[in-house]
C-alpha atoms as a PDB file:
ATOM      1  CA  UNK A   1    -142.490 -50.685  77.140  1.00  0.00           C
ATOM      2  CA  UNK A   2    -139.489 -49.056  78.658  1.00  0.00           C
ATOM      3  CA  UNK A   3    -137.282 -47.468  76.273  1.00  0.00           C
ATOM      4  CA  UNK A   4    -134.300 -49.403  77.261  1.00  0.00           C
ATOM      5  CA  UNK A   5    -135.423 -52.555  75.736  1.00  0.00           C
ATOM      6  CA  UNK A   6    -136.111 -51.924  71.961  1.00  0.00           C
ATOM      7  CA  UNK A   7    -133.417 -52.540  69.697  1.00  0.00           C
ATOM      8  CA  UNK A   8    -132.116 -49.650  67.601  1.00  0.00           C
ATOM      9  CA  UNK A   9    -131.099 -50.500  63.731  1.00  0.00           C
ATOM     10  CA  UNK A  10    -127.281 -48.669  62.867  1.00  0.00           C
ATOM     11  CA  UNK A  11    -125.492 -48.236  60.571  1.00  0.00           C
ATOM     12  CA  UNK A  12    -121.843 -48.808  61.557  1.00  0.00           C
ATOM     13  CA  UNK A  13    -118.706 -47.884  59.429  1.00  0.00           C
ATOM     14  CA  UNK A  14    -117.624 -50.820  56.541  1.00  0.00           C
ATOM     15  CA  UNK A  15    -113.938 -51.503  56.997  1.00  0.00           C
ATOM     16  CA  UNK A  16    -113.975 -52.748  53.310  1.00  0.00           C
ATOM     17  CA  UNK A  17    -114.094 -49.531  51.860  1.00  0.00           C
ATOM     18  CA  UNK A  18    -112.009 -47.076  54.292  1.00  0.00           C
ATOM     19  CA  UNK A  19    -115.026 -45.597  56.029  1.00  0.00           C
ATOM     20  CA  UNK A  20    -113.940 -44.916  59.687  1.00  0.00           C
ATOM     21  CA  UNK A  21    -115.932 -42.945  63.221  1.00  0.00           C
ATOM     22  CA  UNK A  22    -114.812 -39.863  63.575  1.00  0.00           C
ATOM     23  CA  UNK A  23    -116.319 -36.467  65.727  1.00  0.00           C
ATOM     24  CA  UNK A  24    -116.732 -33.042  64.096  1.00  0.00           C
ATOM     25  CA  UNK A  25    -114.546 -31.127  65.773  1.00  0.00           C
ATOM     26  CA  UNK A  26    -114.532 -27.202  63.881  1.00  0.00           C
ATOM     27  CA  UNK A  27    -117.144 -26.105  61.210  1.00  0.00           C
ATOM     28  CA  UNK A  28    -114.685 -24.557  58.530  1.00  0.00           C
ATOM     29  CA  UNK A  29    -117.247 -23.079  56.028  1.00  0.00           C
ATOM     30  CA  UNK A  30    -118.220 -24.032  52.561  1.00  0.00           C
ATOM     31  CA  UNK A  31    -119.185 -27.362  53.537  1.00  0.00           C
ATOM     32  CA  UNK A  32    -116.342 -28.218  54.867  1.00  0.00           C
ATOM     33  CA  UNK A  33    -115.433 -30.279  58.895  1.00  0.00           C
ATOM     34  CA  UNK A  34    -112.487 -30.606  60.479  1.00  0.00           C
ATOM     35  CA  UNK A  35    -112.935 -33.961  62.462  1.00  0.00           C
ATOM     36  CA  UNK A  36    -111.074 -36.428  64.847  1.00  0.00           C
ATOM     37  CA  UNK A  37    -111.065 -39.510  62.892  1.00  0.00           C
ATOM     38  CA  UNK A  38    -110.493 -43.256  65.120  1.00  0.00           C
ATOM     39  CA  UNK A  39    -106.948 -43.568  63.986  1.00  0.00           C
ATOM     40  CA  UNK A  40    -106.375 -40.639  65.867  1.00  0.00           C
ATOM     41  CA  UNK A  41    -105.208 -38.507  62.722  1.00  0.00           C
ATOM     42  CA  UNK A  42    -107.107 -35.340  62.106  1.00  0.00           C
ATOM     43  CA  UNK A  43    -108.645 -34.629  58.582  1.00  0.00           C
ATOM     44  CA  UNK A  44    -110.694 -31.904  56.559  1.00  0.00           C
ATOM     45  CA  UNK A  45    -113.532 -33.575  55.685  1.00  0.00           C
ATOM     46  CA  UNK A  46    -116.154 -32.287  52.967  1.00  0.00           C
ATOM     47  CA  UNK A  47    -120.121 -32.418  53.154  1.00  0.00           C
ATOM     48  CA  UNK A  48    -121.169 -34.266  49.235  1.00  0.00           C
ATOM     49  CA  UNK A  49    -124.132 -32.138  47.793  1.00  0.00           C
ATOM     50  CA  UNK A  50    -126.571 -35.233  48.216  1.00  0.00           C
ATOM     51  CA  UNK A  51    -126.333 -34.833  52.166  1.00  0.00           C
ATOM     52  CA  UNK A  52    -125.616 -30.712  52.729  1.00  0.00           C
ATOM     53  CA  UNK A  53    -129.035 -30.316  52.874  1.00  0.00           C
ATOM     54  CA  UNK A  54    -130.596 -33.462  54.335  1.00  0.00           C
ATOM     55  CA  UNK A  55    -128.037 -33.842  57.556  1.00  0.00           C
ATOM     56  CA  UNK A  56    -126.449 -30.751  58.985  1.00  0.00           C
ATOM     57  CA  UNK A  57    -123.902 -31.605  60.808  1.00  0.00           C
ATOM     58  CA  UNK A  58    -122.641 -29.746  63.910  1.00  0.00           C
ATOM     59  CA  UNK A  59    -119.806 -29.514  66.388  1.00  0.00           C
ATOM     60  CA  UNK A  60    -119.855 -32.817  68.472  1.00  0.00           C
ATOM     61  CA  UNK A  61    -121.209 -34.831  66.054  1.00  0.00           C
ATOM     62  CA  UNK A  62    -120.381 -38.485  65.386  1.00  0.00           C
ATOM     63  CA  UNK A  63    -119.975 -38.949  61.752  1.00  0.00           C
ATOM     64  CA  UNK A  64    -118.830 -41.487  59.024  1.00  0.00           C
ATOM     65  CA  UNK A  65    -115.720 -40.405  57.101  1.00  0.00           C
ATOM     66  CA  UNK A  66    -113.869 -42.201  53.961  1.00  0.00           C
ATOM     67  CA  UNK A  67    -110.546 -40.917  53.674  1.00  0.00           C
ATOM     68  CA  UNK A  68    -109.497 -40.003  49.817  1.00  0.00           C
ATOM     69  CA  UNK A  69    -107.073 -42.877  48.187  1.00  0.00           C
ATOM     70  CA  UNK A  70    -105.095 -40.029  46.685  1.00  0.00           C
ATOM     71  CA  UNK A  71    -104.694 -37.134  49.761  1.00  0.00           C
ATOM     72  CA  UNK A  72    -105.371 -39.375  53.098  1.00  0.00           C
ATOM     73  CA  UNK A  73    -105.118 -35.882  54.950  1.00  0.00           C
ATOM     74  CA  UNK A  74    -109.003 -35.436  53.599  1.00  0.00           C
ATOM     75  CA  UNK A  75    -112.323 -37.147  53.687  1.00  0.00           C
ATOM     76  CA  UNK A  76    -115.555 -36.843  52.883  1.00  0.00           C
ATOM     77  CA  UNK A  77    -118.362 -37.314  55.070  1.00  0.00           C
ATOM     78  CA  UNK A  78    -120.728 -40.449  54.834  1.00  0.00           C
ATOM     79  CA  UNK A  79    -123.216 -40.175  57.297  1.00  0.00           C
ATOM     80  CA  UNK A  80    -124.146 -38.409  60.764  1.00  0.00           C
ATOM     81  CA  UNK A  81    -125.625 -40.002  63.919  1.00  0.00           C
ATOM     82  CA  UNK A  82    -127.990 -38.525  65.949  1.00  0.00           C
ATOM     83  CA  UNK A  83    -127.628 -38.292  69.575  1.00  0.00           C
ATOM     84  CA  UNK A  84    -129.944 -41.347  70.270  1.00  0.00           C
ATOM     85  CA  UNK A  85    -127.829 -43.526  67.473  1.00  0.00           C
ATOM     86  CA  UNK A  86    -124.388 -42.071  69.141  1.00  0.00           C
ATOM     87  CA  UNK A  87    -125.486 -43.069  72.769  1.00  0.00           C
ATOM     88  CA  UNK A  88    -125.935 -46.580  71.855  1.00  0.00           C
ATOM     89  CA  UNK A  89    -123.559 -47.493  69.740  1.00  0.00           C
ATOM     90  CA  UNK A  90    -121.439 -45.572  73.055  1.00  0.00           C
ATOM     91  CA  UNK A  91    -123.221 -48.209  75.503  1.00  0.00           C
ATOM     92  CA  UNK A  92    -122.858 -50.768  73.102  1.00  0.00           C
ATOM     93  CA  UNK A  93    -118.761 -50.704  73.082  1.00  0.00           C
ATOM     94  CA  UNK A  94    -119.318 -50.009  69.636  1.00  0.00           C
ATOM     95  CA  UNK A  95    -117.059 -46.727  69.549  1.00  0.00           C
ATOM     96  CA  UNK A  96    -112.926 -46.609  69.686  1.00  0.00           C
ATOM     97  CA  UNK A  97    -112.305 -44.774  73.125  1.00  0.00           C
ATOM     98  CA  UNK A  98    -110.767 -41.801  70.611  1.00  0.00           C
ATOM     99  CA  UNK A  99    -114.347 -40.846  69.351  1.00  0.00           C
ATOM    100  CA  UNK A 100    -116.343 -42.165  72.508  1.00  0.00           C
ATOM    101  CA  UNK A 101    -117.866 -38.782  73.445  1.00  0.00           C
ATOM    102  CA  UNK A 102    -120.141 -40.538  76.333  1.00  0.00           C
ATOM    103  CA  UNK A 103    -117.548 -42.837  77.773  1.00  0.00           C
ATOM    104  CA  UNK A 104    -119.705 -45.707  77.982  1.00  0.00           C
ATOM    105  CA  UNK A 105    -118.060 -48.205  76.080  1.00  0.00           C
ATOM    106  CA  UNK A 106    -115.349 -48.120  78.937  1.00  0.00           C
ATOM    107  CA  UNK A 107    -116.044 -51.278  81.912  1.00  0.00           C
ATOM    108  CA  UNK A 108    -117.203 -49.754  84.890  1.00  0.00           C
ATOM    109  CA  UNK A 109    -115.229 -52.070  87.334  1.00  0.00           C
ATOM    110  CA  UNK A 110    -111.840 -52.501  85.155  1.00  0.00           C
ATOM    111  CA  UNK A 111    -110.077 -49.344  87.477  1.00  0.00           C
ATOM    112  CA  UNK A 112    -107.430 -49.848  89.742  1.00  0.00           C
ATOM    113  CA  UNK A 113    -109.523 -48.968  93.072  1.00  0.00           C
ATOM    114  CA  UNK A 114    -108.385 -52.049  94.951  1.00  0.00           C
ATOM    115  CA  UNK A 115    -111.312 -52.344  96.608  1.00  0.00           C
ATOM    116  CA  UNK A 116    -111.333 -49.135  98.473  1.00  0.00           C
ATOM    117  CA  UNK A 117    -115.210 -48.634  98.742  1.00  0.00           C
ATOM    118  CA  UNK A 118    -116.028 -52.012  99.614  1.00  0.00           C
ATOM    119  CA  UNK A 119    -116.579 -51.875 103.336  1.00  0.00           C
ATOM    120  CA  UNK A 120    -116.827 -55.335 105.059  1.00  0.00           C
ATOM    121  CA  UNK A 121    -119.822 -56.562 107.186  1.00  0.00           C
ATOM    122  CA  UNK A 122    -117.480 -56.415 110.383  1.00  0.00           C
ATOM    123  CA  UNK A 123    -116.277 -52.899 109.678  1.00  0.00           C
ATOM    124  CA  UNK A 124    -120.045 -51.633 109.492  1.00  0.00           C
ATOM    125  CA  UNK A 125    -121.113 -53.487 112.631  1.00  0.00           C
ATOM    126  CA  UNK A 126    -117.941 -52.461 114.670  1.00  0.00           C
ATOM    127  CA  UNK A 127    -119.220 -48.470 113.130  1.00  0.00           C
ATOM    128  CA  UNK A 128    -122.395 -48.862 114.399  1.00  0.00           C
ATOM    129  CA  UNK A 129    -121.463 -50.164 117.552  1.00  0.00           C
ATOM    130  CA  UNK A 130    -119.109 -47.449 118.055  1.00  0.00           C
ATOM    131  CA  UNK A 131    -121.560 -44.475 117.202  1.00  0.00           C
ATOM    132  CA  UNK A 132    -124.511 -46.455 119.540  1.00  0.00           C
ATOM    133  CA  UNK A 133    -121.890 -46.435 122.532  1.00  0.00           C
ATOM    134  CA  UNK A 134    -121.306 -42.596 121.339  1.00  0.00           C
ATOM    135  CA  UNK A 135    -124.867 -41.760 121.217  1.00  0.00           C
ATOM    136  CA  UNK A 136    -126.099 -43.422 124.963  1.00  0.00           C
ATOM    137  CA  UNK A 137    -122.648 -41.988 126.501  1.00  0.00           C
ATOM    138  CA  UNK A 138    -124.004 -38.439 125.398  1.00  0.00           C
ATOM    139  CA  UNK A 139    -127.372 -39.198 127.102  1.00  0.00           C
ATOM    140  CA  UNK A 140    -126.217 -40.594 129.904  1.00  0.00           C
ATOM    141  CA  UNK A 141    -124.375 -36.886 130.252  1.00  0.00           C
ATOM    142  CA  UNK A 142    -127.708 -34.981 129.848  1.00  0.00           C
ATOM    143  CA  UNK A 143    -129.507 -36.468 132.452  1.00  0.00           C
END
């Protein structure tokens, strides 16, 4: 069983209630984060007692935040993924590009590269030719 086939169970962030991705950008002290929320604002978000022991949360992290109804400039946190959870939900095209700290949500072939690395069947086999007629004209010379 190749690890790229099981399915991983995750929680994701309910839009119901305010809860929103964000990454932990600077551990302030005394349980408090200052993250990079998906709506692009930055907040000071607080660690509740019930988690500061359970999930430490570092620098880099992916994290649920729910803004306050009352001071929107602070949050609290809700939950941290770990690295596994964070890939996926990356690969997945789960994640706003804001919080994407893989860059795998992004499509591969959606850049503007016109085609530049595609080389045609008749460009290789004119190459080949070339370096052939290149490569018996420099033996003909040695003998």
């Amino acid at each position: 069983m190749e690890s790229g086939d099981e399915k991983i169970r995750v929680k994701v962030p309910n839009e119901r209630v305010n809860e929103m991705f964000a990454i932990a950008d600077q551990i302030l002290g005394g349980r408090r984060i200052r993250a990079i929320c998906a709506d692009g604002e930055e907040r000071i978000t607080r660690i509740p007692g019930k988690m500061r022991r359970r999930q430490w949360v570092r620098e880099g992290d992916l994290i649920i935040i729910q803004p306050w109804d009352f001071q929107p400039s602070k949050a609290d946190v809700k939950m941290r993924y770990t690295k596994t959870q964070a890939l996926y939900l990356s690969r997945k095209g789960v994640l706003p590009e804001i919080v994407d700290i893989f860059g795998m949500g992004r499509d591969e072939h959606s850049g503007d590269d016109d085609g530049i690395w595609d080389i045609g069947e008749e460009e290789v086999a004119s190459e080949v030719a070339s370096e052939e007629a290149e490569t018996e004209d420099e033996s003909t010379d040695e003998t």
